[in-house]
N, C-alpha and C. Protein backbone atom coordinates (compact mmCIF):
# COMPACT_ATOMS: atom_id res chain seq x y z
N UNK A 1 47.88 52.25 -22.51
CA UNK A 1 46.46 52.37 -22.42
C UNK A 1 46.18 53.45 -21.38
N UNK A 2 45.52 54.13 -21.61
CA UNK A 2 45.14 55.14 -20.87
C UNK A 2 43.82 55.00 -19.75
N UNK A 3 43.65 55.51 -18.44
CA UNK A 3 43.47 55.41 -17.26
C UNK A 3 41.77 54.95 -17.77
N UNK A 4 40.82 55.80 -18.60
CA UNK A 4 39.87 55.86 -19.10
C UNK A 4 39.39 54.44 -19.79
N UNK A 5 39.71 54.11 -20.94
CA UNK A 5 40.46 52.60 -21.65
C UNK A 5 40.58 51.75 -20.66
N UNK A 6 40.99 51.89 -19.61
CA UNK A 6 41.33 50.76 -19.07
C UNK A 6 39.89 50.81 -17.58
N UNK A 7 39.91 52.09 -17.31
CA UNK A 7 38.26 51.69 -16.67
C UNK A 7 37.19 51.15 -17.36
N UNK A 8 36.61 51.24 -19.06
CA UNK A 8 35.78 51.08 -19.76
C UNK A 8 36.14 49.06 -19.81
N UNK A 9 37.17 48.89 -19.96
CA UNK A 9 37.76 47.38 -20.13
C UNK A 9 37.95 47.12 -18.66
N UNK A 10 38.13 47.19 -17.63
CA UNK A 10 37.58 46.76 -16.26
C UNK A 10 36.33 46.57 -16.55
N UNK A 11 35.53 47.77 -16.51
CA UNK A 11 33.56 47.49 -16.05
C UNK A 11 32.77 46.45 -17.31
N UNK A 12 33.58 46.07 -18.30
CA UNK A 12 33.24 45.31 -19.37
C UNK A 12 33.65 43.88 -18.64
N UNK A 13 34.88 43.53 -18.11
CA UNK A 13 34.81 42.66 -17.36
C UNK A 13 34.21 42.27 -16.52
N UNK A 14 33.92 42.65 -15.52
CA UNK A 14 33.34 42.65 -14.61
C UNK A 14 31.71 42.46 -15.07
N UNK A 15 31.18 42.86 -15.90
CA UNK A 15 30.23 42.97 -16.15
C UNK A 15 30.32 41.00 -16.95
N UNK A 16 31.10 40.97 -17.77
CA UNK A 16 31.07 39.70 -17.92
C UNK A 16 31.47 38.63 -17.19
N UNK A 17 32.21 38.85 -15.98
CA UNK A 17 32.09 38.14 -14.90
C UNK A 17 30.80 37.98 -14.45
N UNK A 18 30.30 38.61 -14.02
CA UNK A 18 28.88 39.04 -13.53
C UNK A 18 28.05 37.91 -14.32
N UNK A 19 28.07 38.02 -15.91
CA UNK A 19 27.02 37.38 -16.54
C UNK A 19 27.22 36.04 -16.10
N UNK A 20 28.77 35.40 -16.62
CA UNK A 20 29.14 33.99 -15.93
C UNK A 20 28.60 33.31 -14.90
N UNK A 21 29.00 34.47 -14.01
CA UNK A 21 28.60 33.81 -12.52
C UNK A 21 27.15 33.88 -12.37
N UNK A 22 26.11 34.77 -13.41
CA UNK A 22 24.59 34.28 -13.24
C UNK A 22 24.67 32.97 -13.88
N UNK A 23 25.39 32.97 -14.95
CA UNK A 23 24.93 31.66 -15.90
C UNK A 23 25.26 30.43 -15.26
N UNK A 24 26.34 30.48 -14.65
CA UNK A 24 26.98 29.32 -13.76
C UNK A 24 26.21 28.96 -12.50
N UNK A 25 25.05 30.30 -12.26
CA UNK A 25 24.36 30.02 -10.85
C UNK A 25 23.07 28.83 -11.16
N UNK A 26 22.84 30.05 -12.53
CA UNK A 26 21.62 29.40 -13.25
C UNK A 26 22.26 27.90 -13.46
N UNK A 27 23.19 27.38 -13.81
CA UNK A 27 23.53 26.09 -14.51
C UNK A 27 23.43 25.10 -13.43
N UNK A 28 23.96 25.75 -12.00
CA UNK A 28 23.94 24.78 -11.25
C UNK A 28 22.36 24.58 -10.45
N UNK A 29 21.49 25.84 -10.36
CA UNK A 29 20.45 25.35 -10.24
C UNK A 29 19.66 24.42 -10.37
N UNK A 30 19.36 25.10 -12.15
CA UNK A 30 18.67 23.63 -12.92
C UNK A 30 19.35 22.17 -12.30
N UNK A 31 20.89 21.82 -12.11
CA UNK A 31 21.58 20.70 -11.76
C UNK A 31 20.44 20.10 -10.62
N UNK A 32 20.53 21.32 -9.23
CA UNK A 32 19.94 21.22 -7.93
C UNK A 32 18.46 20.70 -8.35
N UNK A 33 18.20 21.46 -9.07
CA UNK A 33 16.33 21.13 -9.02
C UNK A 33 16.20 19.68 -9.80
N UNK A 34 16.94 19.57 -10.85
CA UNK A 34 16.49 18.11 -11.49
C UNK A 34 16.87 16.63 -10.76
N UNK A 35 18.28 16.95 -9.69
CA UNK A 35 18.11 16.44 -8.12
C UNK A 35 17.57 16.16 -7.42
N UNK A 36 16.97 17.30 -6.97
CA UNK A 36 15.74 17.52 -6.03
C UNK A 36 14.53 16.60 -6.80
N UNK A 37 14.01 16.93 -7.92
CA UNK A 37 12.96 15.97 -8.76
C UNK A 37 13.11 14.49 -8.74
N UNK A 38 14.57 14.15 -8.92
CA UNK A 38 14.53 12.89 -8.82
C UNK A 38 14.47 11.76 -7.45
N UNK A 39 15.18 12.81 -6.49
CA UNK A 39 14.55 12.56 -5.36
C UNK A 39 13.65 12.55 -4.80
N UNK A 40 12.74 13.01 -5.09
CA UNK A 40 10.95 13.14 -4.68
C UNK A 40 10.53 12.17 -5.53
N UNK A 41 11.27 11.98 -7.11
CA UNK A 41 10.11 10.70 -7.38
C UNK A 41 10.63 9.42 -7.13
N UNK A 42 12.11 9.40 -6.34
CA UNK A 42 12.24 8.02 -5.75
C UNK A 42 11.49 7.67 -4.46
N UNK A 43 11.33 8.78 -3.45
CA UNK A 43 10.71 9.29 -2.61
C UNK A 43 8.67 8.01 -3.13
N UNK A 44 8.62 9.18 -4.23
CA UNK A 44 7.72 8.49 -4.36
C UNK A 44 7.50 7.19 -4.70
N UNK A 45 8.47 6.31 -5.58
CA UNK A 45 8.51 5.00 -6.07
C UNK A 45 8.41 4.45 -4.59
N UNK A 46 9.19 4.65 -3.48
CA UNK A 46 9.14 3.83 -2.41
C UNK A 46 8.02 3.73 -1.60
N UNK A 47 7.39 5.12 -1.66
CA UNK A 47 6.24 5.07 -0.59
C UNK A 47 4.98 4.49 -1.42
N UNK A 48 4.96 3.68 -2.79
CA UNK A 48 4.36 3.29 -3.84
C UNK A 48 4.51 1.76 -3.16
N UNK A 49 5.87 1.42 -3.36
CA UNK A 49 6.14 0.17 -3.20
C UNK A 49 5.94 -0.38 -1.58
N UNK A 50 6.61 0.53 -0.66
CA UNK A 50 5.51 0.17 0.55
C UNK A 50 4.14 0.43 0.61
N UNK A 51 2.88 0.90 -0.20
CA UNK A 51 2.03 0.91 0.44
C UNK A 51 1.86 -0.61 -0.64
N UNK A 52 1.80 -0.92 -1.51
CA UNK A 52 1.57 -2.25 -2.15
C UNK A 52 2.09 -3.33 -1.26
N UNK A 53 3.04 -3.05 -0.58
CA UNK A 53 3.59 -4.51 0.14
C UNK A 53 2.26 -4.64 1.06
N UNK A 54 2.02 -3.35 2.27
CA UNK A 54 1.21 -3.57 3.23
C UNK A 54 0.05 -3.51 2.53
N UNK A 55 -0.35 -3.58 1.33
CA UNK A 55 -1.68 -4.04 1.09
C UNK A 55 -2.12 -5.11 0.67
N UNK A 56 -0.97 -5.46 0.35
CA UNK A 56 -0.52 -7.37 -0.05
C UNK A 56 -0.60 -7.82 1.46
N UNK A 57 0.00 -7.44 2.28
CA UNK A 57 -0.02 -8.20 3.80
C UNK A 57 -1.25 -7.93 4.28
N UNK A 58 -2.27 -7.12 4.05
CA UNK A 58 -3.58 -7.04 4.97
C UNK A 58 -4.17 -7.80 4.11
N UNK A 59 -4.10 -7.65 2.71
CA UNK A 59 -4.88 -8.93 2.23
C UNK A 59 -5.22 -10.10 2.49
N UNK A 60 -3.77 -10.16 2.11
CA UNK A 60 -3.37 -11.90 2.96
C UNK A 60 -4.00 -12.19 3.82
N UNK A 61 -4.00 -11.51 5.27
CA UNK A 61 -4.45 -11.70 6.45
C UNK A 61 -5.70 -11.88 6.44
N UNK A 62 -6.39 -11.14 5.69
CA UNK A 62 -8.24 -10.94 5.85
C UNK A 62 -8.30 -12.56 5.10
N UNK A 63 -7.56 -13.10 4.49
CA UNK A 63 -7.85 -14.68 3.44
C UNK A 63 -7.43 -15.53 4.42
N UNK A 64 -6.12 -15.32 5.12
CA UNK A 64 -6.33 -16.65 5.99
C UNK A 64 -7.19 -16.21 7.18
N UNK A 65 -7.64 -15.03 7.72
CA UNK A 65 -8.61 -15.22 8.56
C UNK A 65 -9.86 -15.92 8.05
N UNK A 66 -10.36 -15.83 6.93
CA UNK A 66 -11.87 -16.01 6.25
C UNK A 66 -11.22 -17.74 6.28
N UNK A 67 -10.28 -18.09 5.42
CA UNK A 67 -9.99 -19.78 5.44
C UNK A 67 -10.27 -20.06 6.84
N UNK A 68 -9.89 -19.52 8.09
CA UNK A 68 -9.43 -20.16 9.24
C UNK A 68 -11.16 -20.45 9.67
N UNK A 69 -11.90 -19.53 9.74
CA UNK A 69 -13.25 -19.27 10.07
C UNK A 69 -14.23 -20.06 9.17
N UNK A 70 -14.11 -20.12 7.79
CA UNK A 70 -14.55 -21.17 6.97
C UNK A 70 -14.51 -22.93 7.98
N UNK A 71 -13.26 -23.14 7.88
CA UNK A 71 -13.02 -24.37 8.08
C UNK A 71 -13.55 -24.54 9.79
N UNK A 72 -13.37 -23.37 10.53
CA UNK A 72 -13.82 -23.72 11.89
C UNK A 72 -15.92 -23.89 11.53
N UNK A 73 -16.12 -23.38 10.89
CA UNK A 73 -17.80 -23.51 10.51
C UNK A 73 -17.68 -24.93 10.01
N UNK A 74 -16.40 -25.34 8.69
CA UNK A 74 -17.27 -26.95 8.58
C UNK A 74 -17.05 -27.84 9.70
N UNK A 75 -16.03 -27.63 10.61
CA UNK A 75 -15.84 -28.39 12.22
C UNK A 75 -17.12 -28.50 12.57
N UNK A 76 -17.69 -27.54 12.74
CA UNK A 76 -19.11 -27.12 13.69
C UNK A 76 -19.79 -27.74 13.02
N UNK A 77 -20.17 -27.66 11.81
CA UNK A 77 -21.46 -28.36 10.66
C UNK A 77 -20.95 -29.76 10.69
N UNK A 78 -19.71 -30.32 11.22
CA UNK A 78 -19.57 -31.64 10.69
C UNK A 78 -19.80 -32.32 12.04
N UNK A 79 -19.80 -31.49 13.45
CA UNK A 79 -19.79 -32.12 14.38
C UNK A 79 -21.70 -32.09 14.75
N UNK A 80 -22.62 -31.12 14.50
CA UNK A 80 -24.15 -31.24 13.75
C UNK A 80 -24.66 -32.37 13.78
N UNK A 81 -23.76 -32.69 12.53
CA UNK A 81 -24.51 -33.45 11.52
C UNK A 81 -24.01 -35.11 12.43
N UNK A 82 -22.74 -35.46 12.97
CA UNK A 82 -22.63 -36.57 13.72
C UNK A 82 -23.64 -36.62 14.89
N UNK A 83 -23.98 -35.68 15.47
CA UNK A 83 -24.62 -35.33 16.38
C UNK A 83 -26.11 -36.16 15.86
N UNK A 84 -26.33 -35.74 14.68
CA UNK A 84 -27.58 -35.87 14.18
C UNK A 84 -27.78 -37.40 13.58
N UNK A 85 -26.55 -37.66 13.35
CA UNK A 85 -26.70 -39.24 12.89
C UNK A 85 -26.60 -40.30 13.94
N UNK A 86 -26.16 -39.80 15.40
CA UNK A 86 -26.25 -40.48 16.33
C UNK A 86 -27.69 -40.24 17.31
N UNK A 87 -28.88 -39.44 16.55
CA UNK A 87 -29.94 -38.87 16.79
C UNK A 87 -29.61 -38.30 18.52
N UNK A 88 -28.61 -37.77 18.44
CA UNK A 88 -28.02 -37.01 20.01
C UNK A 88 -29.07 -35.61 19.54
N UNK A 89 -30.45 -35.23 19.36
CA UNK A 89 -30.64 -34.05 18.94
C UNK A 89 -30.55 -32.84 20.35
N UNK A 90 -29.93 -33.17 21.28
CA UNK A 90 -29.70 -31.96 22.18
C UNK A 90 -28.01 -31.35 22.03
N UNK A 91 -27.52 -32.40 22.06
CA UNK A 91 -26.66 -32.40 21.67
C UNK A 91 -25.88 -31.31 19.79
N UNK A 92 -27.28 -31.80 19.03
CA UNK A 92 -27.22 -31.45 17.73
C UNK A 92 -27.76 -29.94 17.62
N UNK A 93 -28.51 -29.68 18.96
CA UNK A 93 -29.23 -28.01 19.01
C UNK A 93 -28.12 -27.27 19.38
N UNK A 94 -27.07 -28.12 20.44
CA UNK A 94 -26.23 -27.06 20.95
C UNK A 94 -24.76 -26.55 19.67
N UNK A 95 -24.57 -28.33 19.17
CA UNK A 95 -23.93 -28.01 18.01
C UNK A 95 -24.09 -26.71 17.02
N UNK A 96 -25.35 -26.99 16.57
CA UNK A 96 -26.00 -25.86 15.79
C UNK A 96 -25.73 -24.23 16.25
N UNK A 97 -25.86 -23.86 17.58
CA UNK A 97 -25.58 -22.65 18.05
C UNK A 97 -24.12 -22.47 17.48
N UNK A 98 -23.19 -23.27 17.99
CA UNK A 98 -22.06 -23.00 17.51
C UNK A 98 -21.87 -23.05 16.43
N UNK A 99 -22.11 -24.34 15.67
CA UNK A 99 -21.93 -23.52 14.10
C UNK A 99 -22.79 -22.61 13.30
N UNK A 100 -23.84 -22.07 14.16
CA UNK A 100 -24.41 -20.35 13.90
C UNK A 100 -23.28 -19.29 13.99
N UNK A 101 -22.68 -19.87 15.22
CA UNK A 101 -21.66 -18.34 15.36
C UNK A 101 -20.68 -18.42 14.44
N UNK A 102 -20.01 -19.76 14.17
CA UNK A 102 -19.21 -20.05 13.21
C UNK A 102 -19.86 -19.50 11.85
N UNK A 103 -20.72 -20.19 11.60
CA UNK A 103 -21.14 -18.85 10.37
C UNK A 103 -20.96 -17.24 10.37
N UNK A 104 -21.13 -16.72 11.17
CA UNK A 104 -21.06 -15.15 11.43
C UNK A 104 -20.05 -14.88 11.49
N UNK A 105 -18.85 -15.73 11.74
CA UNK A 105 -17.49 -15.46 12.26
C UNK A 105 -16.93 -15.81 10.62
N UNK A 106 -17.68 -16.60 9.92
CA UNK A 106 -16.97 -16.36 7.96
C UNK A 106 -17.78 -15.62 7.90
N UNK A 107 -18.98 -14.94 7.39
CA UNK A 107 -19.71 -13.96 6.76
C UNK A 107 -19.16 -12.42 7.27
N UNK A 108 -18.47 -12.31 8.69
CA UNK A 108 -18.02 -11.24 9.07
C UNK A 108 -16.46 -11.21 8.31
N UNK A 109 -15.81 -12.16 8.03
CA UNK A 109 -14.04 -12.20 7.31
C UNK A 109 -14.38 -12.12 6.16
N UNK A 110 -15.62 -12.37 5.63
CA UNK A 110 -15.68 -12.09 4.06
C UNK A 110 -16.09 -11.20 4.06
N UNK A 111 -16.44 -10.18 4.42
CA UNK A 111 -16.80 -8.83 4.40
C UNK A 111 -15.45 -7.94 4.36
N UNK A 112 -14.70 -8.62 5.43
CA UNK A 112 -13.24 -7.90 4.98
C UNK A 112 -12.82 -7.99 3.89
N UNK A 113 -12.58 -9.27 3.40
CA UNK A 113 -12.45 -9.29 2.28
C UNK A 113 -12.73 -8.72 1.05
N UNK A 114 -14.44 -8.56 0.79
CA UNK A 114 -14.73 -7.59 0.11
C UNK A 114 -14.23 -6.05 0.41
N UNK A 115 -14.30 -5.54 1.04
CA UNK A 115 -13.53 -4.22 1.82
C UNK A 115 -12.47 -4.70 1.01
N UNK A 116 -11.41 -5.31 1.17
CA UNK A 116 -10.27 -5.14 0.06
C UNK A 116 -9.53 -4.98 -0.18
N UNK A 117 -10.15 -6.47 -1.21
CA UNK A 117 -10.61 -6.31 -2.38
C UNK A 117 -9.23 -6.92 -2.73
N UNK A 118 -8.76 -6.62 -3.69
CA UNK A 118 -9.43 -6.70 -5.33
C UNK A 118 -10.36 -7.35 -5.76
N UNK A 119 -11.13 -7.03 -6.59
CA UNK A 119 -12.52 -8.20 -6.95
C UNK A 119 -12.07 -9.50 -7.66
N UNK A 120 -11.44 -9.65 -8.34
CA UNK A 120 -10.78 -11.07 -8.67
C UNK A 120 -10.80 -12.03 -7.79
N UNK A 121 -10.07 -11.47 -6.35
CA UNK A 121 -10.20 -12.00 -4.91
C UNK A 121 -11.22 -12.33 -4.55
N UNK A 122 -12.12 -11.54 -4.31
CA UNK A 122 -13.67 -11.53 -3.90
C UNK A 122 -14.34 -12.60 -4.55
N UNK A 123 -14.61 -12.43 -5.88
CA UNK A 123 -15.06 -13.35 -6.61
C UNK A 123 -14.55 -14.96 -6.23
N UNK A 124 -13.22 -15.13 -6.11
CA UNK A 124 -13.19 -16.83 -5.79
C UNK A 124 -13.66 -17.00 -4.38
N UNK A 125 -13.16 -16.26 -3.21
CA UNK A 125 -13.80 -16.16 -2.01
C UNK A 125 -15.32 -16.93 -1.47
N UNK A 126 -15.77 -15.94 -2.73
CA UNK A 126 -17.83 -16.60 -2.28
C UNK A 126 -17.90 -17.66 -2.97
């Protein structure tokens, strides 16, 4: 083979080396990026699934605060109303203040509640 011949069949190589090693760059790219994708949307599944947990836990919280405040208002209304059947009515005025505030103290946790939310929630709430 002559010196010529054999430069023309070098730069043909090389040249198809060349293509390889784009195609092989390209191949492993796409690999990298559909990687990369799946990591961002596990990325995302998690930061999905923690914000649902902590919105399940503030929920929660705003329901047993509103139960806790409920039941401290029927304390107050039930201690009233003994008040009132033992005609103690000074006694039954001061009662009353307190279970005023006790009211304000559920009408203010059900407000959280509505805040939210879900309305399903809300709805058995009131």
């Amino acid at each position: 083979m002559d010196q010529g011949a054999a430069a023309v069949l070098a730069a043909l190589l090389a040249v198809a080396g060349v293509a390889l090693g784009l195609f092989g760059a390209r191949w492993q790219a796409r690999g990298m990026q559909e990687q990369a994708n799946a990591a961002i949307e596990a990325v995302k599944a998690q930061g999905r699934d923690q914000n649902a947990q902590w919105r399940r836990t503030v929920r929660r919280d705003v329901r047993v605060e509103y139960l806790g405040a409920v039941d401290e208002f029927r304390l107050a209304a039930g201690e009233v109303a003994g008040h009132l059947a033992d005609e103690d009515l000074p006694e039954a005025e001061l009662g009353l203040e307190a279970a005023h505030s006790r009211s304000v103290g559920a009408t203010d946790a059900y407000r959280k509640i509505e805040l939210e939310g879900p309305e399903q929630i809300v709805s058995k709430s009131s």
